[in-house]
Protein backbone atom coordinates (compact mmCIF):
# COMPACT_ATOMS: atom_id res chain seq x y z
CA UNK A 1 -5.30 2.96 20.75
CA UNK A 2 -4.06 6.60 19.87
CA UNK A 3 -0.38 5.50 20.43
CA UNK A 4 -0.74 2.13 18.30
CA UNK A 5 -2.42 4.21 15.52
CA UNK A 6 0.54 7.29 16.15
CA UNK A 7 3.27 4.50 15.46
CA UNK A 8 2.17 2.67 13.07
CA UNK A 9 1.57 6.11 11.03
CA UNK A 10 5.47 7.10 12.01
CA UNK A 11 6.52 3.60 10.73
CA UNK A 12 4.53 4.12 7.44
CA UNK A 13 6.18 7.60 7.06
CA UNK A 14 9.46 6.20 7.55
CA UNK A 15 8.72 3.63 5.10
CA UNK A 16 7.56 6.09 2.58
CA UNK A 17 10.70 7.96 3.17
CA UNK A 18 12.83 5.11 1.98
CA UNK A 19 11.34 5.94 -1.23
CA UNK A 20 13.64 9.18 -1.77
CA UNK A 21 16.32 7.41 -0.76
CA UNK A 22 15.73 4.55 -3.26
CA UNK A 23 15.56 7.96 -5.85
CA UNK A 24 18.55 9.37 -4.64
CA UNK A 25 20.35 5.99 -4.87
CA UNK A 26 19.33 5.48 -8.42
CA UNK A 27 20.02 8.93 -9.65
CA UNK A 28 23.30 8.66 -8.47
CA UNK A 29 24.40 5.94 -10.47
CA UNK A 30 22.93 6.78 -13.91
CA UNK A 31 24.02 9.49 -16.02
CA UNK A 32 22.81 12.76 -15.27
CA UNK A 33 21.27 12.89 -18.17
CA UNK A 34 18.96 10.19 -17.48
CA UNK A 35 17.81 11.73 -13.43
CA UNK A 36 15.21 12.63 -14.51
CA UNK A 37 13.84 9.89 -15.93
CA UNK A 38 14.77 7.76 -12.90
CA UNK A 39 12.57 10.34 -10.49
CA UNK A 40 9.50 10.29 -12.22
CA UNK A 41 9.94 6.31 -12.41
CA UNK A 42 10.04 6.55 -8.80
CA UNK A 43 7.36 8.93 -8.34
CA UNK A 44 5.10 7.19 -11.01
CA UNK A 45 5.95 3.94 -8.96
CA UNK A 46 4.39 5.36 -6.05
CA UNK A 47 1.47 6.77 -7.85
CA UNK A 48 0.39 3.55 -9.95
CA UNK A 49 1.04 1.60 -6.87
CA UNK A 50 -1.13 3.52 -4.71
CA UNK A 51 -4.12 3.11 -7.02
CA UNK A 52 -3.53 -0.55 -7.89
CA UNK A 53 -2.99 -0.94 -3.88
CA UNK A 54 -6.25 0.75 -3.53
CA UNK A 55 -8.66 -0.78 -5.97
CA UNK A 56 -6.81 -4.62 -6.12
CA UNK A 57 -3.58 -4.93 -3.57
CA UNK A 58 -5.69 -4.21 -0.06
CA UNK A 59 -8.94 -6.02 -0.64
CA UNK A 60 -6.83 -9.59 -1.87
CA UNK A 61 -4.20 -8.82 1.68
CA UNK A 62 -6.90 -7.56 3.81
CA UNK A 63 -10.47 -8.42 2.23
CA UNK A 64 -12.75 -11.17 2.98
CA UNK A 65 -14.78 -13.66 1.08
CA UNK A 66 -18.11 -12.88 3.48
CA UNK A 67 -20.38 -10.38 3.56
CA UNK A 68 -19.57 -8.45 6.38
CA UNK A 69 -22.97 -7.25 7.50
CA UNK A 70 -24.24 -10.55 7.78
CA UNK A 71 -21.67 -11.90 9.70
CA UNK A 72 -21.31 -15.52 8.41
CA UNK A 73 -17.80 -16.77 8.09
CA UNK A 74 -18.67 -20.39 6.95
CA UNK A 75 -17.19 -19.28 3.41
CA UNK A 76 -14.43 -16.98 4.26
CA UNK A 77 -11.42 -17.70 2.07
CA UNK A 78 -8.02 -17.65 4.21
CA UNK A 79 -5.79 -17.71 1.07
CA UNK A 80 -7.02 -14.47 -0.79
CA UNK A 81 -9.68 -11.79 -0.05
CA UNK A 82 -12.59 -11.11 -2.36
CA UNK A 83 -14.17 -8.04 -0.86
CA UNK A 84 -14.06 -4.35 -0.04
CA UNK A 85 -12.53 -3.33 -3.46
CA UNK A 86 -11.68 0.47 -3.78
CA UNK A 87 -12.65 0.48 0.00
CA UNK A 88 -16.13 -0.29 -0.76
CA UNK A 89 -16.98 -1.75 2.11
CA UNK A 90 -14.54 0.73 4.52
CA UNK A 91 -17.45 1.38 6.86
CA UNK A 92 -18.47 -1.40 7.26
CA UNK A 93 -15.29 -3.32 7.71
CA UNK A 94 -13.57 -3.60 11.17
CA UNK A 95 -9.62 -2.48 9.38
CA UNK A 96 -8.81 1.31 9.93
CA UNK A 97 -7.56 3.23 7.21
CA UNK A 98 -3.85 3.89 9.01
CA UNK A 99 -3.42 0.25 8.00
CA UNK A 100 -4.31 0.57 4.49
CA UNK A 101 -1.81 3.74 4.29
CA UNK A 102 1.46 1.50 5.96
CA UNK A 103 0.29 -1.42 4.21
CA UNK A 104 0.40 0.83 0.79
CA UNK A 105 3.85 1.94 1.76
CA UNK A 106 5.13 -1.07 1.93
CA UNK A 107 3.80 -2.20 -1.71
CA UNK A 108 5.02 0.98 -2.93
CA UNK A 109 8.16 0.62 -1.45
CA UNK A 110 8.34 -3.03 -2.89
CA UNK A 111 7.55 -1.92 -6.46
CA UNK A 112 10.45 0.73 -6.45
CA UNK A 113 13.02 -1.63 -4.64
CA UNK A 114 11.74 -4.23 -8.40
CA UNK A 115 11.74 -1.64 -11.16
């Protein structure tokens, strides 16, 4: 358990790390003038996308259509989730939190490869 959790972090780190690189690339072929614009694109990129990834992105990947204390999965949706938005229900839910950090690296990562 320790060592899936310790890669998956490493992986979402590495991930992340791609995003200076993605900076680096872009500032290097615009003006100087403009590198500055192009890093706080990229840093705003990862900072929009971690909130929208938080309060929308990981409950529609991750979320379920059930209420999780009850148990009953007659109505769960497989298409889209519909709960745990903003982590609401992060207690209660059976997901840890390392997978909502590499699964927001990944969106983050995806939004600065699109931009």
């Amino acid at each position: 358990k320790v060592t899936d959790t310790l890669w998956i972090l490493i992986c979402g780190f590495m991930v992340f790390w791609m995003q200076a690189g993605f900076a680096m690339l872009e500032s290097g072929s615009v003006r100087p003038k403009n590198t500055n614009n192009i890093l706080f694109k990229n840093l705003m990129d990862a900072a929009v996308g971690g909130i929208a990834f938080y309060l929308l992105g990981f409950p529609f990947a991750i979320g379920r259509n059930q209420n999780i204390a009850s148990g009953d999965t007659r109505n769960d949706n497989e298409f889209i989730g519909a709960s745990n938005f903003a982590l609401a229900l992060y207690d209660q839910d059976d997901s840890p939190f390392y997978l909502f950090f590499f699964h927001w690296t990944f969106a983050s990562a995806a939004a600065t490869i699109v931009s």
